[in-house]
N, C-alpha and C. Protein backbone atom coordinates (compact mmCIF):
# COMPACT_ATOMS: atom_id res chain seq x y z
N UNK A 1 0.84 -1.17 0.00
CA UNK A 1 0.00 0.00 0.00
C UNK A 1 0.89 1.23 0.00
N UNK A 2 0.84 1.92 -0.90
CA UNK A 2 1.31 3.04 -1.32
C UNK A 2 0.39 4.70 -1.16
N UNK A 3 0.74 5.63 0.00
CA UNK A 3 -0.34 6.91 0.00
C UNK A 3 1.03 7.93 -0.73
N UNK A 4 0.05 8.72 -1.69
CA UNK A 4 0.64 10.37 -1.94
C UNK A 4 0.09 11.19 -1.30
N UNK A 5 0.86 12.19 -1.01
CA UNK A 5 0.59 13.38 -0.20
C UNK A 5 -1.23 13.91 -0.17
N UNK A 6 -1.44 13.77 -1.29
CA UNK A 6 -2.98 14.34 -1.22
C UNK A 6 -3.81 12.95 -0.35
N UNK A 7 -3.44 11.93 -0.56
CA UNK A 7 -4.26 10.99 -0.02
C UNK A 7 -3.82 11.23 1.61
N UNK A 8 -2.71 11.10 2.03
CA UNK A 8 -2.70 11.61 3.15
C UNK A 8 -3.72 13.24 3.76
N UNK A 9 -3.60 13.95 2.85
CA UNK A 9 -4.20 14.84 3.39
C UNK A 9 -6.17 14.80 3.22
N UNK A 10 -6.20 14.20 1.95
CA UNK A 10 -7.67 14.08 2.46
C UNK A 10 -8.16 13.06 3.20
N UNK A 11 -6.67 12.29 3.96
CA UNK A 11 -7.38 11.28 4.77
C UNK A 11 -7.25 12.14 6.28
N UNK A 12 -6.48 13.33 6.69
CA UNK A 12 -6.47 14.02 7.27
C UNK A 12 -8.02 14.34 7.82
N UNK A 13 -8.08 15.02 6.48
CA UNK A 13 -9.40 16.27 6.53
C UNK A 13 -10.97 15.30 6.46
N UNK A 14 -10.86 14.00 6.26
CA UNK A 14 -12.03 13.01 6.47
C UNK A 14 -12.02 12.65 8.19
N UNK A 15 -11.00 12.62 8.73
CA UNK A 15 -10.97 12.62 10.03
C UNK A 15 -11.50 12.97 11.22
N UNK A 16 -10.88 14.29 10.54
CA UNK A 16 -11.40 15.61 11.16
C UNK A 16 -12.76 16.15 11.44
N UNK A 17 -13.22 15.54 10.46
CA UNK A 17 -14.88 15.60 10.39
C UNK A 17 -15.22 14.89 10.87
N UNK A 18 -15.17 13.49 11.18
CA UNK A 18 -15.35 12.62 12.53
C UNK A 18 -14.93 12.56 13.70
N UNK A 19 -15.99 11.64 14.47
CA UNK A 19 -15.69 11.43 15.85
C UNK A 19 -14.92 10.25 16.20
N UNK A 20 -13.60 10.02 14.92
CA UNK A 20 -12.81 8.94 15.34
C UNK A 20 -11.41 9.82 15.98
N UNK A 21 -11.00 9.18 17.06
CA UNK A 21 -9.85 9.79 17.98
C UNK A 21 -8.64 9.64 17.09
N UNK A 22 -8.71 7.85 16.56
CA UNK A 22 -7.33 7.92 16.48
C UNK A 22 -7.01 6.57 15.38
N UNK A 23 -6.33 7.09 14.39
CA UNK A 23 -5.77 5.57 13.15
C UNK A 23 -4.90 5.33 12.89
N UNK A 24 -4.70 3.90 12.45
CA UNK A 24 -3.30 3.87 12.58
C UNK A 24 -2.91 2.99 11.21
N UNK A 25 -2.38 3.07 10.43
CA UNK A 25 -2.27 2.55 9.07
C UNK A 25 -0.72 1.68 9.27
N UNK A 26 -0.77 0.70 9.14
CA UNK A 26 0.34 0.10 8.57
C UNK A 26 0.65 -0.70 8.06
N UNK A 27 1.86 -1.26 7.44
CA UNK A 27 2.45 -1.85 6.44
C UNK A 27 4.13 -2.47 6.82
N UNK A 28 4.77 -2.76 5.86
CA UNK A 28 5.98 -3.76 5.73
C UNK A 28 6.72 -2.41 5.66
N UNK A 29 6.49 -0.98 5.39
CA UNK A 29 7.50 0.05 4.97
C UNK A 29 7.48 1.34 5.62
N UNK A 30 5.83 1.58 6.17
CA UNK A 30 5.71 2.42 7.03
C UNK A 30 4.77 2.46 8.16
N UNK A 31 4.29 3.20 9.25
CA UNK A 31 3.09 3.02 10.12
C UNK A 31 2.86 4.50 10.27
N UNK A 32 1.77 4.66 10.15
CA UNK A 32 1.00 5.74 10.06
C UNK A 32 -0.22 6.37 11.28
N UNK A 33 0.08 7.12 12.45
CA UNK A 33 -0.75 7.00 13.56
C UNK A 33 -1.38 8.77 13.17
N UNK A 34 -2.51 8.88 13.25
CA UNK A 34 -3.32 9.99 13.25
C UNK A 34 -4.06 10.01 14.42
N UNK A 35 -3.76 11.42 15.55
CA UNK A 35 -5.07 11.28 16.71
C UNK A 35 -5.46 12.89 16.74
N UNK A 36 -6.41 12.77 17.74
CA UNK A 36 -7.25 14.16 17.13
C UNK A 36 -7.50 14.10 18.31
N UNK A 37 -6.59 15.60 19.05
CA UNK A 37 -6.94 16.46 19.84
C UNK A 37 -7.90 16.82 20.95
N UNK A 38 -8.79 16.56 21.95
CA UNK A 38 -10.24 16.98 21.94
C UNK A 38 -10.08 18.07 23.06
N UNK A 39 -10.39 19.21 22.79
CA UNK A 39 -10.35 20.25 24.46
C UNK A 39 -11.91 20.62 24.68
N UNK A 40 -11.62 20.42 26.06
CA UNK A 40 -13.31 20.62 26.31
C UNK A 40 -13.53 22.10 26.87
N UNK A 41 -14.40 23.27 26.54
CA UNK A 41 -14.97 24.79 27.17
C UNK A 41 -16.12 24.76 28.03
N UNK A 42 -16.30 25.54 28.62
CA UNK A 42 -17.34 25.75 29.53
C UNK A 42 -17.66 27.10 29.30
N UNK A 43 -16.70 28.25 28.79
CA UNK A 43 -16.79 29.44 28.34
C UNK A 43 -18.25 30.12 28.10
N UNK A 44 -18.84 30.88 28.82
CA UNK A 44 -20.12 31.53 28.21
C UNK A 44 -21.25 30.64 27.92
N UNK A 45 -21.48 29.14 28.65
CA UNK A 45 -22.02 27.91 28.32
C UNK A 45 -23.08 27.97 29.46
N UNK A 46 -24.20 27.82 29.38
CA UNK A 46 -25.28 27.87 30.23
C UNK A 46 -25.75 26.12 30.20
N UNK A 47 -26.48 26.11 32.05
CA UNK A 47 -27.03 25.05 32.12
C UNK A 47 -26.02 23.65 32.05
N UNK A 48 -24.47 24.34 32.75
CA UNK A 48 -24.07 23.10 32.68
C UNK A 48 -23.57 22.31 31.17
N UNK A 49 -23.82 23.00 30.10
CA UNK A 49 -23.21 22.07 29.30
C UNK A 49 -22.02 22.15 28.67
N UNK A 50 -20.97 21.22 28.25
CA UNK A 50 -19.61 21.29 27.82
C UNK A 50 -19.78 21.28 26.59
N UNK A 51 -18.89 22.43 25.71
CA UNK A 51 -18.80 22.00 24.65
C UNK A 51 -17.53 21.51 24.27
N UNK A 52 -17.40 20.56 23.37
CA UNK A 52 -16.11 19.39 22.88
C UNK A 52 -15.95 20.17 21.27
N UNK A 53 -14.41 20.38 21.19
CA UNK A 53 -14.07 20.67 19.56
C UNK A 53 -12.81 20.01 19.73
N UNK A 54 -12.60 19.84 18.52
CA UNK A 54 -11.46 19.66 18.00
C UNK A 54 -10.27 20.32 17.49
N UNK A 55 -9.22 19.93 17.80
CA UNK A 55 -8.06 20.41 16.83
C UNK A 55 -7.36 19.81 15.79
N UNK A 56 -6.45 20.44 15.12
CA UNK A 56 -5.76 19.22 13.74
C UNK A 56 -5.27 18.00 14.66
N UNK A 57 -5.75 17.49 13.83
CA UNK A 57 -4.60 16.22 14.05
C UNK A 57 -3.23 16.17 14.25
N UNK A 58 -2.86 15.18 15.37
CA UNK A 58 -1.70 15.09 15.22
C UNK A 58 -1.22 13.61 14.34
N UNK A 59 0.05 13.95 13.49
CA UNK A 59 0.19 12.91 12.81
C UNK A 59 1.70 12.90 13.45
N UNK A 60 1.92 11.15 13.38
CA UNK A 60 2.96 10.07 13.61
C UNK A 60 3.38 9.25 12.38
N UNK A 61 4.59 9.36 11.98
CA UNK A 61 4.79 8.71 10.90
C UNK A 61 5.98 8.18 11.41
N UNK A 62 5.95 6.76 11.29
CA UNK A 62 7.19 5.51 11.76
C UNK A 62 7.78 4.82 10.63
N UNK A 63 9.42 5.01 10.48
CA UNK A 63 9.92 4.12 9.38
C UNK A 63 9.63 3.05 9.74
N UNK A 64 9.50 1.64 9.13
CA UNK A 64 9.22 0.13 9.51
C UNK A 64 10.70 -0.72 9.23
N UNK A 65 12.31 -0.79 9.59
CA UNK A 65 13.14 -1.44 9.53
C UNK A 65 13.11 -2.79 10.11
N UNK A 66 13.59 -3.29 9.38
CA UNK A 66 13.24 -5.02 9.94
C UNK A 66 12.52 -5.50 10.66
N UNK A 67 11.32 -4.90 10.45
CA UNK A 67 9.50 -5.48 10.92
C UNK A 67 10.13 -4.84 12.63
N UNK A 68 10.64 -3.87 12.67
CA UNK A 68 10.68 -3.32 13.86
C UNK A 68 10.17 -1.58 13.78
N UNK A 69 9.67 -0.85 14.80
CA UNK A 69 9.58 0.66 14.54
C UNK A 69 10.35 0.94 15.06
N UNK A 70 10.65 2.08 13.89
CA UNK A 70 11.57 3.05 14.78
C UNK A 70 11.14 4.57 14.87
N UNK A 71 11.12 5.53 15.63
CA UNK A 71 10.50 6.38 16.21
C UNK A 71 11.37 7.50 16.11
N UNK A 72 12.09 8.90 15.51
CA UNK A 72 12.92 9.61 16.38
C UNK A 72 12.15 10.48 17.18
N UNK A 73 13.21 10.46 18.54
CA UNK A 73 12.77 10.91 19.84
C UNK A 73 13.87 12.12 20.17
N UNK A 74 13.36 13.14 21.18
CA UNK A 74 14.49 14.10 21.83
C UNK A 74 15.19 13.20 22.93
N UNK A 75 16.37 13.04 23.26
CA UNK A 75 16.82 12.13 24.80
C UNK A 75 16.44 12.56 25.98
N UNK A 76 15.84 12.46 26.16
CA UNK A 76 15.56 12.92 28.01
C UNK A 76 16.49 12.82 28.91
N UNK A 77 16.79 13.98 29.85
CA UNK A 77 17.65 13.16 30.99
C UNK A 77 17.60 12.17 31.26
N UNK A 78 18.75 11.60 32.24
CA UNK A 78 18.94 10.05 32.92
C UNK A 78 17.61 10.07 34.14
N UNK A 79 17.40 11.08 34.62
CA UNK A 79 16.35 11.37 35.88
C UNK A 79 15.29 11.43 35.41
N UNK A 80 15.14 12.05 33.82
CA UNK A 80 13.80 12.19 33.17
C UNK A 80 13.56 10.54 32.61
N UNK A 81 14.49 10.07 32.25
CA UNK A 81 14.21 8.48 31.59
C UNK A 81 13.48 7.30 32.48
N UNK A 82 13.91 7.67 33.88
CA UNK A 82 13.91 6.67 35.03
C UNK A 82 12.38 7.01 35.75
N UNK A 83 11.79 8.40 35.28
CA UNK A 83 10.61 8.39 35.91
C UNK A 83 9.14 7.52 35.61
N UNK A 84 8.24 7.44 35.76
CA UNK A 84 7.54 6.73 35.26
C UNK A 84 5.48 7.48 35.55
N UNK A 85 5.87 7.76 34.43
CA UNK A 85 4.08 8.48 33.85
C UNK A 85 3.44 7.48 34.65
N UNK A 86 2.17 8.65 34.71
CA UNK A 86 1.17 7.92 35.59
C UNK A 86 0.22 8.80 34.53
N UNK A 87 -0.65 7.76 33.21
CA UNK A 87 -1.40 8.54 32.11
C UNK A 87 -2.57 8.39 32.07
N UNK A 88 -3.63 9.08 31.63
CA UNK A 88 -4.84 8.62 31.94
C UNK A 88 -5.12 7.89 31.00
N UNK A 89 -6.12 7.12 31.09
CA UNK A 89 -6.21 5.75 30.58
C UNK A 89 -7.91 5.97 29.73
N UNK A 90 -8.47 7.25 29.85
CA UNK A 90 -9.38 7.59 29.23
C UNK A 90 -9.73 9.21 28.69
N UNK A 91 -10.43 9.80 28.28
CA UNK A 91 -10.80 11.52 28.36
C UNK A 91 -12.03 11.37 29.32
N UNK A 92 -11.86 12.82 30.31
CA UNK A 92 -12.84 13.16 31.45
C UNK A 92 -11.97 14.11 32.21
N UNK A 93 -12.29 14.08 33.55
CA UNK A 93 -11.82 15.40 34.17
C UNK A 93 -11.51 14.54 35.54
N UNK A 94 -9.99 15.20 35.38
CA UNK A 94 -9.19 14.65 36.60
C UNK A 94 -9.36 15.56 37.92
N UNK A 95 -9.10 14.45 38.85
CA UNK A 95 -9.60 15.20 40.21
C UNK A 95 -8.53 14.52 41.12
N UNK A 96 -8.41 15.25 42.12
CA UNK A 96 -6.98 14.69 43.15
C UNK A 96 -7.68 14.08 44.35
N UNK A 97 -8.49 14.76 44.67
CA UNK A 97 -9.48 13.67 45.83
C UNK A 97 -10.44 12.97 45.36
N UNK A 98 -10.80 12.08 46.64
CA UNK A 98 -11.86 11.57 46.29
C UNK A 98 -13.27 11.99 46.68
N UNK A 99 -13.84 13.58 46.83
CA UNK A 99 -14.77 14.35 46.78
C UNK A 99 -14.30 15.67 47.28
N UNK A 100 -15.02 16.75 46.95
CA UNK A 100 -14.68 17.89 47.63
C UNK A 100 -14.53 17.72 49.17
N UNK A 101 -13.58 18.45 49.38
CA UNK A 101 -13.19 18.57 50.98
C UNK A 101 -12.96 17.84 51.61
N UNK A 102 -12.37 16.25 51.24
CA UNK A 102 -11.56 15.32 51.74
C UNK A 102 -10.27 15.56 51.21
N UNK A 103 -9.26 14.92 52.24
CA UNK A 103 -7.62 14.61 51.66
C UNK A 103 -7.24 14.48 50.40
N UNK A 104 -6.47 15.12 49.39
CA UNK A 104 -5.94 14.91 48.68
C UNK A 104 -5.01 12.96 48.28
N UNK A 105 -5.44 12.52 47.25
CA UNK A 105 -5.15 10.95 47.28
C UNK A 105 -3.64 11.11 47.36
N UNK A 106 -2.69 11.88 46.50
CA UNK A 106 -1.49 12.03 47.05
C UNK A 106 -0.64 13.64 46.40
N UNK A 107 0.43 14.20 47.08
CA UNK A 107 1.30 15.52 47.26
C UNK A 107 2.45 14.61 46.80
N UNK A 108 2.91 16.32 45.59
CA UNK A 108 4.56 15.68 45.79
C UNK A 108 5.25 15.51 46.32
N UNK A 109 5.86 14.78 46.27
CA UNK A 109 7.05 14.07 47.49
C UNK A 109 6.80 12.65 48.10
N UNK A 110 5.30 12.81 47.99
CA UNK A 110 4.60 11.32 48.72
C UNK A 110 5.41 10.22 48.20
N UNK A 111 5.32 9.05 49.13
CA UNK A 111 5.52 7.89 48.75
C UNK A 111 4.47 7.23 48.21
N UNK A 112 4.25 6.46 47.13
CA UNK A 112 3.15 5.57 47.09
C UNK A 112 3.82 4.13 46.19
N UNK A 113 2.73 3.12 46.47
CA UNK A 113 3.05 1.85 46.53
C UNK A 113 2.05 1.55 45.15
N UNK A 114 2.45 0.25 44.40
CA UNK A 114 2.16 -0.22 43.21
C UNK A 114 0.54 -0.21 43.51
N UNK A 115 -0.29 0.01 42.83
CA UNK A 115 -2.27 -0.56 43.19
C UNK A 115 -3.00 0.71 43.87
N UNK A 116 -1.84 1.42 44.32
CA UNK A 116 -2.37 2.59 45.37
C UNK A 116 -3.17 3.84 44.72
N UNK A 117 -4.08 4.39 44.88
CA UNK A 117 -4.95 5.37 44.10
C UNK A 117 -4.24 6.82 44.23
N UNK A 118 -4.28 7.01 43.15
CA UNK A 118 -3.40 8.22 43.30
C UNK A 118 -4.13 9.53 42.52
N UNK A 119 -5.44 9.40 42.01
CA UNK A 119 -6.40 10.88 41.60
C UNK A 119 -7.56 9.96 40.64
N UNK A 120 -8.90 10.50 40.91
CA UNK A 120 -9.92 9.93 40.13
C UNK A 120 -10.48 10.92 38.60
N UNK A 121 -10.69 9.82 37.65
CA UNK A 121 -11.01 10.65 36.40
C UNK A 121 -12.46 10.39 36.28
N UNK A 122 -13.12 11.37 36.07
CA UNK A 122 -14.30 11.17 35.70
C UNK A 122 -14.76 11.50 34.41
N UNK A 123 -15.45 10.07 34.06
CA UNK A 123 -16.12 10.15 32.93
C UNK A 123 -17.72 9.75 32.54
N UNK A 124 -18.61 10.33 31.71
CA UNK A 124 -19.93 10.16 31.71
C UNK A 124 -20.28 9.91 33.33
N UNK A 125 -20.10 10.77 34.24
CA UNK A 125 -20.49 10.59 35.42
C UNK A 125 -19.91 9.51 36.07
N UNK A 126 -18.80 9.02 35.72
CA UNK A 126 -18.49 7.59 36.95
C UNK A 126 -17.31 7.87 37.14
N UNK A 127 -17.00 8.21 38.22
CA UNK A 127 -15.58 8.31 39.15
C UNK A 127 -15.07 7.12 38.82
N UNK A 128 -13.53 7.06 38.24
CA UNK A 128 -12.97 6.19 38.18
C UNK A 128 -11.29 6.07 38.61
N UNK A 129 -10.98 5.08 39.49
CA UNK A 129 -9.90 5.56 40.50
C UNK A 129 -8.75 5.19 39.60
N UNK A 130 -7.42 5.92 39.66
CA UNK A 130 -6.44 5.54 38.98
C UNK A 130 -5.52 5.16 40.13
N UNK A 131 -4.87 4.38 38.97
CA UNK A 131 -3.72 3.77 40.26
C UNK A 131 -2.35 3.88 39.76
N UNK A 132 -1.54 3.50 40.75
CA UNK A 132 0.54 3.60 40.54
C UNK A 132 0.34 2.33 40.12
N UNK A 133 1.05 2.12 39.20
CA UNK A 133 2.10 1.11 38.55
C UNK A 133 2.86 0.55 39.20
N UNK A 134 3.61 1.66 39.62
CA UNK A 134 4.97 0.90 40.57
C UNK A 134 4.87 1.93 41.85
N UNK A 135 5.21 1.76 42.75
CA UNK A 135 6.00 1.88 43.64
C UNK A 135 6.86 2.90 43.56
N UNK A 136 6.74 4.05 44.34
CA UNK A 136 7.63 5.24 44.20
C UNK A 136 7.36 6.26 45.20
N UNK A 137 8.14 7.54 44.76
CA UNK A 137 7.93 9.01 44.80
C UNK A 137 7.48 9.52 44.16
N UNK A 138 6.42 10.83 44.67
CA UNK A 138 5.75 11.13 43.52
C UNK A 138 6.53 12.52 43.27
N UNK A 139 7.28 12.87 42.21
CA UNK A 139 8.07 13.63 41.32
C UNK A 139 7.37 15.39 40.98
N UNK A 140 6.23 14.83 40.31
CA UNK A 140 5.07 15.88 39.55
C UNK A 140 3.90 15.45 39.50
N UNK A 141 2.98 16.30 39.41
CA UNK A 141 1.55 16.18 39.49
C UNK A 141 1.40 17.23 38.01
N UNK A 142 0.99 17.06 37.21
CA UNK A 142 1.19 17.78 35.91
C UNK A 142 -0.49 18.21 35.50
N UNK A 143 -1.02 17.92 36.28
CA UNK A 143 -2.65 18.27 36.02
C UNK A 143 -3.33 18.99 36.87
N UNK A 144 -4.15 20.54 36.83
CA UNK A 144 -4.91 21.03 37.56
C UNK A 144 -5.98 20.11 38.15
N UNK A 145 -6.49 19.74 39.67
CA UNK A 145 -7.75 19.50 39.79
C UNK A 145 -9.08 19.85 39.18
N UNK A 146 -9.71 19.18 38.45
CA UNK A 146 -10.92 19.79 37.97
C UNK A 146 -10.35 20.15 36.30
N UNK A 147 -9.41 20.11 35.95
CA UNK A 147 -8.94 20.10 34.60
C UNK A 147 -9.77 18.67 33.34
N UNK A 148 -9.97 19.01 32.04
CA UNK A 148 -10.29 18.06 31.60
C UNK A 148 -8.89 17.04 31.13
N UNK A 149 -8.84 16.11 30.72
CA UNK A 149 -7.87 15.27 30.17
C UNK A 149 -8.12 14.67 29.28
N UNK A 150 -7.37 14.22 28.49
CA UNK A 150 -7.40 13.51 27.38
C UNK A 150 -6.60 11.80 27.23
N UNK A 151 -7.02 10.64 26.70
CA UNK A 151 -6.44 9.85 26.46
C UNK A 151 -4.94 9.31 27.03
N UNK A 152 -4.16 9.02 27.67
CA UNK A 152 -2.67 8.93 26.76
C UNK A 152 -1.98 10.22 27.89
N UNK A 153 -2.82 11.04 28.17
CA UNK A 153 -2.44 12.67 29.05
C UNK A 153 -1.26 12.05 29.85
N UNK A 154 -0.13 12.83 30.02
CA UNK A 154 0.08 12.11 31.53
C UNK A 154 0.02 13.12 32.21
N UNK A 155 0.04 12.35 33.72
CA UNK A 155 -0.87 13.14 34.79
C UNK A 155 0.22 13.30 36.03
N UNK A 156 0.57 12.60 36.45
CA UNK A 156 1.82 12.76 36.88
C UNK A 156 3.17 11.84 37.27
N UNK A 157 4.06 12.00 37.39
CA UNK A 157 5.68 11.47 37.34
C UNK A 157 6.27 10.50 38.67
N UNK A 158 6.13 9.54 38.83
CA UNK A 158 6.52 8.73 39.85
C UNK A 158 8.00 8.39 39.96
N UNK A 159 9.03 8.19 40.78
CA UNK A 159 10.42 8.08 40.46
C UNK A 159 10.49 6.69 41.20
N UNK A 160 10.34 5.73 40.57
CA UNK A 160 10.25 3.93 41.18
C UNK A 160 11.40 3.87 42.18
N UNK A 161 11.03 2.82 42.88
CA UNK A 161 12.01 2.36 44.42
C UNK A 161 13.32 1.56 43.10
């Protein structure tokens, strides 16, 4: 399978007009990932309702060398390499407690342990608890309370035992 530039782009702009997040095309020579943006307003919005738009797409294009990908990346520090994202695992709106005016689930610096809840995302109305991976310090918290999120977001930086 072979795309030219225009096919790429009107596969762009067919996208865009849908409510698909995210595609991924590939082959023996290249891989092709398209995802689409979503920020949510409340701006001048009565009655509670959100409105959802879109932005361009972001496009990912992967050479395919010996049925392996390869990706170029910026290097991160040795301290930045070793940390470990804590991402949300859906779009909704992240929250650090678990209701107004209780304890915060965790502050930087905290320790927390692999399973341990560390901020709830809510989506279509259902609180849903996120958890550590591993075992750590918590580094950064990279998300306002009450902020919306997206997919993939990361939320914040754990530095493993």
């Amino acid at each position: 399978m072979t795309l030219d530039f225009n096919e790429i782009r009107q596969l762009l702009v067919t996208i865009a007009q849908t409510d698909i997040a995210e595609v991924t095309l590939k082959n023996n020579e290249f891989e092709l990932t398209v995802r689409k943006a979503v920020s949510f307003s409340n701006n001048g919005v009565s009655a509670g309702v959100t409105h959802v738009s879109t932005a361009l797409p972001e496009v990912v294009i992967n050479k395919v060398v010996d049925n392996s990908v390869t990706q170029q990346t910026h290097s991160p520090s040795p301290i930045d390499q070793r940390l470990v994202e804590v991402q949300s695992p859906m779009v909704g709106t992240f929250y650090r407690a678990p209701a107004p005016g209780e304890p915060l689930f965790v502050e930087v610096g905290d320790r927390v342990k692999a399973g341990q809840s560390v901020c709830i995302i809510e989506a279509m109305k259902l609180m849903n608890e996120i958890e550590a991976e591993v075992s750590g310090q918590v580094m950064e918290i990279l998300v306002q309370n009450g902020e919306p999120v997206e997919y993939g977001q990361p939320l914040m930086r754990i530095n493993p035992d």
